[in-house]
PDB file of N, CA and C in Angstrom:
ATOM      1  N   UNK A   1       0.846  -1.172   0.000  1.00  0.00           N
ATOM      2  CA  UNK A   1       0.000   0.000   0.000  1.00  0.00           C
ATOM      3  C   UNK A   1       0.893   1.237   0.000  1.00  0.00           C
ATOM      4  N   UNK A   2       0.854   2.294  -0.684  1.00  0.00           N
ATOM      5  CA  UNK A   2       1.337   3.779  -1.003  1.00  0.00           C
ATOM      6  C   UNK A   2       0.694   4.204  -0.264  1.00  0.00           C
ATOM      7  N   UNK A   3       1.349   5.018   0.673  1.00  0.00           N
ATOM      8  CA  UNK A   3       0.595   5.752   1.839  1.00  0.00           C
ATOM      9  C   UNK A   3       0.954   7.487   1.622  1.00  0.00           C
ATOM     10  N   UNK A   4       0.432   8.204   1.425  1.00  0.00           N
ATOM     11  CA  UNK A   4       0.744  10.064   1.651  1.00  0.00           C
ATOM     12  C   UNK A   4       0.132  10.564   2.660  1.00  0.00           C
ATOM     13  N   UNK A   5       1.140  11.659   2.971  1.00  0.00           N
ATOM     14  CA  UNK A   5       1.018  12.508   4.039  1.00  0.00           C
ATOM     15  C   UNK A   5      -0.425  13.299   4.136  1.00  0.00           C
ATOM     16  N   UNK A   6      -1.512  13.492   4.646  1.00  0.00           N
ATOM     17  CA  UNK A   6      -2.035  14.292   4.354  1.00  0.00           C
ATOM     18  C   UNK A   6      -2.518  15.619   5.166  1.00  0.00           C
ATOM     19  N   UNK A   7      -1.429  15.731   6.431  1.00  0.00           N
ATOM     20  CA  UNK A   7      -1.529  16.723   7.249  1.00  0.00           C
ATOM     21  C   UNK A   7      -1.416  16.150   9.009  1.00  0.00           C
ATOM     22  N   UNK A   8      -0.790  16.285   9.355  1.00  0.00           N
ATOM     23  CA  UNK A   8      -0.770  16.482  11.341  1.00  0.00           C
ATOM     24  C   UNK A   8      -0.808  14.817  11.384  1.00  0.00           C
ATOM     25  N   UNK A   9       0.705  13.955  10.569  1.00  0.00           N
ATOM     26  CA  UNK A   9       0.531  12.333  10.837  1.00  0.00           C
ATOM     27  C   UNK A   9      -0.746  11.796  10.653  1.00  0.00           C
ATOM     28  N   UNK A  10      -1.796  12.250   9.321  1.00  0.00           N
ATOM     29  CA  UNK A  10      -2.513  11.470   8.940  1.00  0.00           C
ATOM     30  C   UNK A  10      -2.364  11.082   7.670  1.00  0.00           C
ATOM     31  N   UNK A  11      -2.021   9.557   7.326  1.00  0.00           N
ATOM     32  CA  UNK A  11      -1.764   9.196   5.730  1.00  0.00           C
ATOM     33  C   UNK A  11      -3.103   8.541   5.331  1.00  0.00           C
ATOM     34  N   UNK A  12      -3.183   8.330   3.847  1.00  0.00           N
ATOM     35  CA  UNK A  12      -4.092   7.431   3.292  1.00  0.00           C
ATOM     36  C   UNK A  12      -3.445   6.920   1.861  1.00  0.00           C
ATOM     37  N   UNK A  13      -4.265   6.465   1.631  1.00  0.00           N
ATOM     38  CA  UNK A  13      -3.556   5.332   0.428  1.00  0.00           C
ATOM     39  C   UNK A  13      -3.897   5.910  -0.634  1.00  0.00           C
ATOM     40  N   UNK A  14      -3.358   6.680  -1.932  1.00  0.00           N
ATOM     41  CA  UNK A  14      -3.189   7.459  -3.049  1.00  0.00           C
ATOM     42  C   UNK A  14      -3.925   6.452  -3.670  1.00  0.00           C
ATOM     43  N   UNK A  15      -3.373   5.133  -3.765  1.00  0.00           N
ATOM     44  CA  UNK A  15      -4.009   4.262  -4.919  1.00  0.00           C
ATOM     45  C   UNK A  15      -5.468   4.454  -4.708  1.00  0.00           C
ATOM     46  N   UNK A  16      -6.215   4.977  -3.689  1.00  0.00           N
ATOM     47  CA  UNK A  16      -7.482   4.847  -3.538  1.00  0.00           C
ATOM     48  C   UNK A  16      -8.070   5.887  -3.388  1.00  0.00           C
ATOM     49  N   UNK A  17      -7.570   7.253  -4.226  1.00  0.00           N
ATOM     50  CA  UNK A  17      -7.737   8.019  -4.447  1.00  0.00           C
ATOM     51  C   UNK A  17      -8.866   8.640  -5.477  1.00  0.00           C
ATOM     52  N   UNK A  18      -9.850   8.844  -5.490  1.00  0.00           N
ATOM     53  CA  UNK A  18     -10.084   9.475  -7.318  1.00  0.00           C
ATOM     54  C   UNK A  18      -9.608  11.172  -7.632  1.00  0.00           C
ATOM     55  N   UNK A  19      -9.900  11.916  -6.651  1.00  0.00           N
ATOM     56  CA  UNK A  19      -9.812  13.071  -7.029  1.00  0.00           C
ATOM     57  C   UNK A  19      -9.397  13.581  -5.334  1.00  0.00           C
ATOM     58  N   UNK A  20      -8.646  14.998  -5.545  1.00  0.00           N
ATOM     59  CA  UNK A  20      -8.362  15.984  -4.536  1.00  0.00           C
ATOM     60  C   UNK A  20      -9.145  17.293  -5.299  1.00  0.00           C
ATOM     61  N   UNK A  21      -9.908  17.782  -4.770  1.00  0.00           N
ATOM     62  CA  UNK A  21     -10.432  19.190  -5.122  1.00  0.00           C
ATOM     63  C   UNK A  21     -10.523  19.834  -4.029  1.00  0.00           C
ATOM     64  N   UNK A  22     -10.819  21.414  -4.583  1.00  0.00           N
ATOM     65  CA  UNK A  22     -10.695  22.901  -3.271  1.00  0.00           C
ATOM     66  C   UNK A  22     -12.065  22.801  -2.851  1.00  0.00           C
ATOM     67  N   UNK A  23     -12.231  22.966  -1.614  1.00  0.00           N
ATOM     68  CA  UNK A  23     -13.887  22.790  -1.049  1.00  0.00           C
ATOM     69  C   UNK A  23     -14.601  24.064  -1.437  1.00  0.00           C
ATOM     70  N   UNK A  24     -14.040  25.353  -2.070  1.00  0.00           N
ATOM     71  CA  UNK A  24     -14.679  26.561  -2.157  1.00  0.00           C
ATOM     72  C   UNK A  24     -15.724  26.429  -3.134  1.00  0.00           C
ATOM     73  N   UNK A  25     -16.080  25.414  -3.919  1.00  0.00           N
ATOM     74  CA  UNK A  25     -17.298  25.874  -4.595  1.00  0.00           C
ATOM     75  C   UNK A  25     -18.405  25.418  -3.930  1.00  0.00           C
ATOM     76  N   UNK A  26     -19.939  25.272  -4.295  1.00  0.00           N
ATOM     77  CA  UNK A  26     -20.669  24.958  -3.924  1.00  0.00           C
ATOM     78  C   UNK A  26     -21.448  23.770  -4.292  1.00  0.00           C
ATOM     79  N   UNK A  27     -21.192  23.065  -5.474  1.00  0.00           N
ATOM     80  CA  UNK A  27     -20.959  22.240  -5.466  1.00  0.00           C
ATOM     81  C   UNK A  27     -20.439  21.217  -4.253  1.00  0.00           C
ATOM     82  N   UNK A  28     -19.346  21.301  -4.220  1.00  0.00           N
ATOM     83  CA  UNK A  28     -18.220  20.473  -3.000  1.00  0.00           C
ATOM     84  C   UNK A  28     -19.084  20.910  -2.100  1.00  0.00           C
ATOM     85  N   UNK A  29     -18.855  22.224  -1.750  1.00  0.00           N
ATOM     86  CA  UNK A  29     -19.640  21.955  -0.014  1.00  0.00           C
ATOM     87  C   UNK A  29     -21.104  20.802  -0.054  1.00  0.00           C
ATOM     88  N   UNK A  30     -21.863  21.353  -1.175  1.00  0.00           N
ATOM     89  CA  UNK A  30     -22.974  19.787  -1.189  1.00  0.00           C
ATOM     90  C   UNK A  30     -22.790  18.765  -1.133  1.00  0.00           C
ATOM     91  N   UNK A  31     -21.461  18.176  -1.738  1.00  0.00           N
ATOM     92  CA  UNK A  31     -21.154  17.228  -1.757  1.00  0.00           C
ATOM     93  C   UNK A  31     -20.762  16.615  -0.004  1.00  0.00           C
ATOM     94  N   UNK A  32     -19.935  17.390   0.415  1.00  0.00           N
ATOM     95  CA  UNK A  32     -19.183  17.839   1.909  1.00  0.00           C
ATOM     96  C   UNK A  32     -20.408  17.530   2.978  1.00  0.00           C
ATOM     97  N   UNK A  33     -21.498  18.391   2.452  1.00  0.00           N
ATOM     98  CA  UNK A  33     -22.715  17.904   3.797  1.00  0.00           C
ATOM     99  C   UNK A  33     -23.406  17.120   3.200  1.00  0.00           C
ATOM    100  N   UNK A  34     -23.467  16.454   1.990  1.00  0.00           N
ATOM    101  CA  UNK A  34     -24.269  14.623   2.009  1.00  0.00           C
ATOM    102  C   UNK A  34     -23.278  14.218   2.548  1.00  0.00           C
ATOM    103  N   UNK A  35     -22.041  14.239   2.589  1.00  0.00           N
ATOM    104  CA  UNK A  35     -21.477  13.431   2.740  1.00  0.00           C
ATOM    105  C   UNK A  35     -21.374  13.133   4.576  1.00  0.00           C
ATOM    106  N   UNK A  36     -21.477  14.295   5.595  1.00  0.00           N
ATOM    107  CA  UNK A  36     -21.715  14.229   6.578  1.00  0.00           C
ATOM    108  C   UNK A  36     -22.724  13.609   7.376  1.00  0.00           C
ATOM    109  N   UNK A  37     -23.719  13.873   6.237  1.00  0.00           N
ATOM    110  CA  UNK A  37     -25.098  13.504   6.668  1.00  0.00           C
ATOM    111  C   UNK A  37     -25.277  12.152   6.817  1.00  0.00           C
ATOM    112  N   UNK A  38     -24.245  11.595   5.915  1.00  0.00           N
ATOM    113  CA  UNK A  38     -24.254   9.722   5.438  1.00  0.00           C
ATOM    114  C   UNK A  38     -23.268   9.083   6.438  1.00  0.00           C
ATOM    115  N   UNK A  39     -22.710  10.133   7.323  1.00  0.00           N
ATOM    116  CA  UNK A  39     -21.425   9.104   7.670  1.00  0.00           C
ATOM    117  C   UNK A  39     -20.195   8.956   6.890  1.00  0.00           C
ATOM    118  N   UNK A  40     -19.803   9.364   5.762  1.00  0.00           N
ATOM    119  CA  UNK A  40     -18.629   9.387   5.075  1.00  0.00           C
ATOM    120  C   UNK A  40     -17.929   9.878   4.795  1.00  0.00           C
ATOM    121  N   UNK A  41     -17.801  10.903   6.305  1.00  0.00           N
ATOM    122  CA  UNK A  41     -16.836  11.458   6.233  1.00  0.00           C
ATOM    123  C   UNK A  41     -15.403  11.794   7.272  1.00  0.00           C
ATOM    124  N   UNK A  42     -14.051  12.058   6.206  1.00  0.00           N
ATOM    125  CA  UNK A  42     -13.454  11.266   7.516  1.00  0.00           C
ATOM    126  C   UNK A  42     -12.422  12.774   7.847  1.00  0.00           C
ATOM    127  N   UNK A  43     -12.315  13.565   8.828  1.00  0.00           N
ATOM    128  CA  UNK A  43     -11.936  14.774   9.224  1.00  0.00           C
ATOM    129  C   UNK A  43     -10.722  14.963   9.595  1.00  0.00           C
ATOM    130  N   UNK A  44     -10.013  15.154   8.638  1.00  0.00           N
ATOM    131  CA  UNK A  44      -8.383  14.966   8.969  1.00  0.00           C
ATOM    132  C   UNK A  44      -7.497  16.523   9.199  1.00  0.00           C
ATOM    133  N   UNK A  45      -8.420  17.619   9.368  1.00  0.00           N
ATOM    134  CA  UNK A  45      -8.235  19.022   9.561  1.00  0.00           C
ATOM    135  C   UNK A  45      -7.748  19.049  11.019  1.00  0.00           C
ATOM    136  N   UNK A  46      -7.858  18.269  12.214  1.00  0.00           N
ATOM    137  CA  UNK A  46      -7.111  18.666  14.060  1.00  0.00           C
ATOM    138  C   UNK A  46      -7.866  20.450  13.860  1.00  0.00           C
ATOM    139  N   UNK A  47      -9.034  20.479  13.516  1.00  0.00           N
ATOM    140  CA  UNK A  47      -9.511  21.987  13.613  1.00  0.00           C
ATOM    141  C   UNK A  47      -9.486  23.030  12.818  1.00  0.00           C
ATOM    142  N   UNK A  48      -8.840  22.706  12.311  1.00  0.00           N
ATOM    143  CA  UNK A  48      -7.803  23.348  11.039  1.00  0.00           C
ATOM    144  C   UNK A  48      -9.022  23.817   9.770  1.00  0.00           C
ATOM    145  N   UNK A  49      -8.866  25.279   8.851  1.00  0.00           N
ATOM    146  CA  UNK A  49      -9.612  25.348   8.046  1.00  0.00           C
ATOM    147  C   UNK A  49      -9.805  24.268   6.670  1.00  0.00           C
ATOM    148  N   UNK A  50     -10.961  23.704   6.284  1.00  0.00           N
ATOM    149  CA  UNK A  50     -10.682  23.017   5.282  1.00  0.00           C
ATOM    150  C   UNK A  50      -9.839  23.871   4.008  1.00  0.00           C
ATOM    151  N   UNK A  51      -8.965  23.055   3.793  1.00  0.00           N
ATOM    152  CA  UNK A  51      -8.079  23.324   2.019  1.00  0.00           C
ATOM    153  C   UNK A  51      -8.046  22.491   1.512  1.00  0.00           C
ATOM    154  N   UNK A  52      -8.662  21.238   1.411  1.00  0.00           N
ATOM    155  CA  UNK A  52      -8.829  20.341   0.189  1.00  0.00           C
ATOM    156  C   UNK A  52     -10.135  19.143   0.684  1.00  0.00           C
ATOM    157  N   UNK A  53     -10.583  18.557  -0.633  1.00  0.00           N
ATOM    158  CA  UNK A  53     -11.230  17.466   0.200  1.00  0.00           C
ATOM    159  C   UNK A  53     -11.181  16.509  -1.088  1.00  0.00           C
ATOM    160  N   UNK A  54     -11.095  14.837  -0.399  1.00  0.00           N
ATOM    161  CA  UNK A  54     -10.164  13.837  -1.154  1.00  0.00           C
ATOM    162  C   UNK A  54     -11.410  13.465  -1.518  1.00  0.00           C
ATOM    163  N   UNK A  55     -11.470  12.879  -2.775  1.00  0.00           N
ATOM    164  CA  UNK A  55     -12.506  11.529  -2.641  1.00  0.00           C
ATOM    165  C   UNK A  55     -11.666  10.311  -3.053  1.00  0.00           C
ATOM    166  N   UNK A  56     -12.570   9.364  -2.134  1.00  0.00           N
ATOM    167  CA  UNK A  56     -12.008   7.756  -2.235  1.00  0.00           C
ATOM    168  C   UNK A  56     -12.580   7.314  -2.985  1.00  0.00           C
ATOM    169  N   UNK A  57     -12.159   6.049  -3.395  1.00  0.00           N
ATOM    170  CA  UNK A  57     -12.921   5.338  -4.338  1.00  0.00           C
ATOM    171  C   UNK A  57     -14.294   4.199  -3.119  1.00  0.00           C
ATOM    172  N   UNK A  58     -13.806   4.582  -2.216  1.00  0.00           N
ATOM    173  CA  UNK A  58     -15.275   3.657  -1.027  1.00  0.00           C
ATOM    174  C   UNK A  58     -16.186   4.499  -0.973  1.00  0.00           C
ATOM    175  N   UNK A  59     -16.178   5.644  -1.751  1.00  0.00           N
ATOM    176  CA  UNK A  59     -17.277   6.797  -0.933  1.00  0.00           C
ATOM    177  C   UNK A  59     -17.244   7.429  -0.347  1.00  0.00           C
ATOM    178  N   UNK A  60     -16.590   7.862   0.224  1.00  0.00           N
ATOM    179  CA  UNK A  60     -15.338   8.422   1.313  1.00  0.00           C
ATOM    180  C   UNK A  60     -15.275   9.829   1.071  1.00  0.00           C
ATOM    181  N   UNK A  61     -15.341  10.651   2.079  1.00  0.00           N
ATOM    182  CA  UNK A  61     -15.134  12.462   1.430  1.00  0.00           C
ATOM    183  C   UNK A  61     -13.975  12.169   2.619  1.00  0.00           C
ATOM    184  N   UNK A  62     -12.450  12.768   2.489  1.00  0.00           N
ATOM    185  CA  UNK A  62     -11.873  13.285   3.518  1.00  0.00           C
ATOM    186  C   UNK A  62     -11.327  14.592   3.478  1.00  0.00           C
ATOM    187  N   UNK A  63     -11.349  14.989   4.868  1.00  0.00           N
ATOM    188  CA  UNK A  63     -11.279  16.125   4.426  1.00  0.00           C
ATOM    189  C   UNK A  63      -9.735  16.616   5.018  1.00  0.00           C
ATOM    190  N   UNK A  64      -8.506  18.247   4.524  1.00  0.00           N
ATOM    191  CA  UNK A  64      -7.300  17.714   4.759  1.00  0.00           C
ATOM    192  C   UNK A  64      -7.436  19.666   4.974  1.00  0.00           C
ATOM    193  N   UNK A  65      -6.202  19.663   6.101  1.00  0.00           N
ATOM    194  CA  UNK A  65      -5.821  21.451   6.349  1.00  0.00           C
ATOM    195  C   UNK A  65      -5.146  21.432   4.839  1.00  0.00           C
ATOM    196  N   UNK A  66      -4.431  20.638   4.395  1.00  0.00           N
ATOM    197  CA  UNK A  66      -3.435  20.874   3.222  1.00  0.00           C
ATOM    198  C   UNK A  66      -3.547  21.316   2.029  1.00  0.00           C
ATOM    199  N   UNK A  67      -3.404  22.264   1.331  1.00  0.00           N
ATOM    200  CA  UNK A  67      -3.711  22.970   0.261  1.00  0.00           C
ATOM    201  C   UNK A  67      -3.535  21.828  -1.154  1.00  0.00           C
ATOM    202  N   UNK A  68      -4.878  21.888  -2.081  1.00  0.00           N
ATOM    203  CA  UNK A  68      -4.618  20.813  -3.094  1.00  0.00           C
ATOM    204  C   UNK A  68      -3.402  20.778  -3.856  1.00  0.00           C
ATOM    205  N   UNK A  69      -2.334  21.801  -4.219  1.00  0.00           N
ATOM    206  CA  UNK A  69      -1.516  21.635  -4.837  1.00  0.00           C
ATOM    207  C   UNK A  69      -0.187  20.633  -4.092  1.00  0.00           C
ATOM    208  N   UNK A  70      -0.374  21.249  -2.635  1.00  0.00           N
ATOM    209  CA  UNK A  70       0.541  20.195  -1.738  1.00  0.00           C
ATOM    210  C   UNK A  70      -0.029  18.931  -1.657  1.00  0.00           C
ATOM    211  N   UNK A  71      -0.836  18.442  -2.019  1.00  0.00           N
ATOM    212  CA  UNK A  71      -1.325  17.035  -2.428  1.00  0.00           C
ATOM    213  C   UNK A  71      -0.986  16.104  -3.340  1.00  0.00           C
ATOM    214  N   UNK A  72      -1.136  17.259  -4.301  1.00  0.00           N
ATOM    215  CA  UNK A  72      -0.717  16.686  -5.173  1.00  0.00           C
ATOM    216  C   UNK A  72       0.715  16.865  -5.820  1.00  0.00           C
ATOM    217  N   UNK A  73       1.533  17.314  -4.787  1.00  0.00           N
ATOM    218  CA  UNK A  73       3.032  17.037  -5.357  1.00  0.00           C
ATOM    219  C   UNK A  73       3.797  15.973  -4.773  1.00  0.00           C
ATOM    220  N   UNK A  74       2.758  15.865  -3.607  1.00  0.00           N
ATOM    221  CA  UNK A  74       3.508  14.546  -2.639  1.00  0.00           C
ATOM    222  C   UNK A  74       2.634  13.250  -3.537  1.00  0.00           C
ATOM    223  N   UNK A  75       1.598  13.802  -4.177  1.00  0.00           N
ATOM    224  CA  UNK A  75       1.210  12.129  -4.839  1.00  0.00           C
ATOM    225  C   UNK A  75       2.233  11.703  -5.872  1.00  0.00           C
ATOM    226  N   UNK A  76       2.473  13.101  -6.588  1.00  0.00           N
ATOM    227  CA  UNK A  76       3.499  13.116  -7.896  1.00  0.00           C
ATOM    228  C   UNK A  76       5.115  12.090  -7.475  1.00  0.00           C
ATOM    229  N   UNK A  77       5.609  12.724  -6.409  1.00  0.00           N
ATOM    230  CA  UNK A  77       6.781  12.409  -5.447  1.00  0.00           C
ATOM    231  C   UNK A  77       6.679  10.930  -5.061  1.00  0.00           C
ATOM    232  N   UNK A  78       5.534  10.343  -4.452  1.00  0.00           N
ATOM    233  CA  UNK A  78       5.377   9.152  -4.165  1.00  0.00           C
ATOM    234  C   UNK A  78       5.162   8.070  -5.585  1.00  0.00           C
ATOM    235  N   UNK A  79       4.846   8.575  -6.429  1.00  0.00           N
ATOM    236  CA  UNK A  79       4.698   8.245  -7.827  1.00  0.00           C
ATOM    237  C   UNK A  79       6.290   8.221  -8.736  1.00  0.00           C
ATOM    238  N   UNK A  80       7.020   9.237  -8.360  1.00  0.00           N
ATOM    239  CA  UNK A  80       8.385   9.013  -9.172  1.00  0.00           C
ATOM    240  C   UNK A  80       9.038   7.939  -8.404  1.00  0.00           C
ATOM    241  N   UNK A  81       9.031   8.538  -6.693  1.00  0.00           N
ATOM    242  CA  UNK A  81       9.477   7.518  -6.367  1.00  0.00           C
ATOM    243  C   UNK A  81       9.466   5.650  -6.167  1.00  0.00           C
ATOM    244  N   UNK A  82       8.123   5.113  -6.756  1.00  0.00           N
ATOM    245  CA  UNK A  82       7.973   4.037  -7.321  1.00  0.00           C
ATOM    246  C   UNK A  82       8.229   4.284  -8.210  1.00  0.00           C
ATOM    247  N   UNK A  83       8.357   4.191  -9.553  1.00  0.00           N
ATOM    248  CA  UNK A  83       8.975   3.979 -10.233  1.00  0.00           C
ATOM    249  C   UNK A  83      10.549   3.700 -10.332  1.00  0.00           C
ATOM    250  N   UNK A  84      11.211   4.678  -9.625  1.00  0.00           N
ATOM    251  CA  UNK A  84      12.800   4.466  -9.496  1.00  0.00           C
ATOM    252  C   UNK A  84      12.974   3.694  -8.141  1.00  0.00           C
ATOM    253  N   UNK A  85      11.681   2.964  -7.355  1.00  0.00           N
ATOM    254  CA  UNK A  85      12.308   1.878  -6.500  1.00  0.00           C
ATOM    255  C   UNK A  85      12.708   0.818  -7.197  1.00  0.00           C
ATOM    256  N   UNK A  86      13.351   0.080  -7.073  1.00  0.00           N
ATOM    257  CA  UNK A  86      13.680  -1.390  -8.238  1.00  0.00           C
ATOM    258  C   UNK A  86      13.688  -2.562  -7.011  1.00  0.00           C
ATOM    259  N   UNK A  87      13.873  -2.225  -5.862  1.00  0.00           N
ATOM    260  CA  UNK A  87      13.730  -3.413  -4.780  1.00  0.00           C
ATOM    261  C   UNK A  87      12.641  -4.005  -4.567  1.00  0.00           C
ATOM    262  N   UNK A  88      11.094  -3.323  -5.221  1.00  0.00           N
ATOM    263  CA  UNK A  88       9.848  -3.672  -4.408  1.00  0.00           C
ATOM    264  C   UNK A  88       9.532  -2.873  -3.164  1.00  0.00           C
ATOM    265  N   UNK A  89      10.295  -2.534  -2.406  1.00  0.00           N
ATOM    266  CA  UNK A  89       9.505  -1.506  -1.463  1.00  0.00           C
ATOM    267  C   UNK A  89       9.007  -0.481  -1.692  1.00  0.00           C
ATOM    268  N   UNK A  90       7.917  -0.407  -0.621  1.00  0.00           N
ATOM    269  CA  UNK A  90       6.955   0.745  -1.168  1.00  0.00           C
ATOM    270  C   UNK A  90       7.901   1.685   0.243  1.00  0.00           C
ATOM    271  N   UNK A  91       7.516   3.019  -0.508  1.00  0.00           N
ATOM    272  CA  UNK A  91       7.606   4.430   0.244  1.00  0.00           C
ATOM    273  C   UNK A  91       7.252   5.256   0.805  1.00  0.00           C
ATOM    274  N   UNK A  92       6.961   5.452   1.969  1.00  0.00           N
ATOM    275  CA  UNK A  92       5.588   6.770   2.284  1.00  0.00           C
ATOM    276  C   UNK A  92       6.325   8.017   2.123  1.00  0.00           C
ATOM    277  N   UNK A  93       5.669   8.830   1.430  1.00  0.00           N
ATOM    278  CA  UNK A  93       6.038  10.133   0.807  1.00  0.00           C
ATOM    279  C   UNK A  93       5.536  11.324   2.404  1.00  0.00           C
TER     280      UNK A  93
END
């Protein structure tokens, strides 16, 4: 399993990723409170203002203090770096 950082020692698994988007539209926030409303959601902010929110491929909204572009450079990073592992171990970025 590929694990990334996604703020204050909380990782999750990239491969099970579909999308990182900015919660500012309104859209997302709808999405953000079904998703509360259902239980699926998993709060990885320690208080913190939302700056991104993940979706999983389980259904899953999480939500991260971490700004989407810092998301997605550590997915990029965890991504080169498989490739140039040649041992088989995986890496947490």
């Amino acid at each position: 399993m590929k694990l990334i950082n996604i703020g204050f020692g909380n990782y999750i698994s990239y491969e099970r990723m579909i999308s990182v988007i900015s919660p500012d539209t309104a859209p997302v926030k709808r999405m953000v409170q079904n998703a509360r409303n259902n239980e699926r959601t998993i709060d990885a902010t320690f208080g913190r203002k939302t700056r991104s929110v993940i979706v999983m491929d389980s259904n899953h909204i999480v939500l991260s203090a971490l700004q989407t572009e810092t998301i997605a450079s550590r997915i990029d990073e965890c991504q080169k770096n498989n490739k140039d592992n040649t041992n088989g171990n995986n890496k947490e970025v």
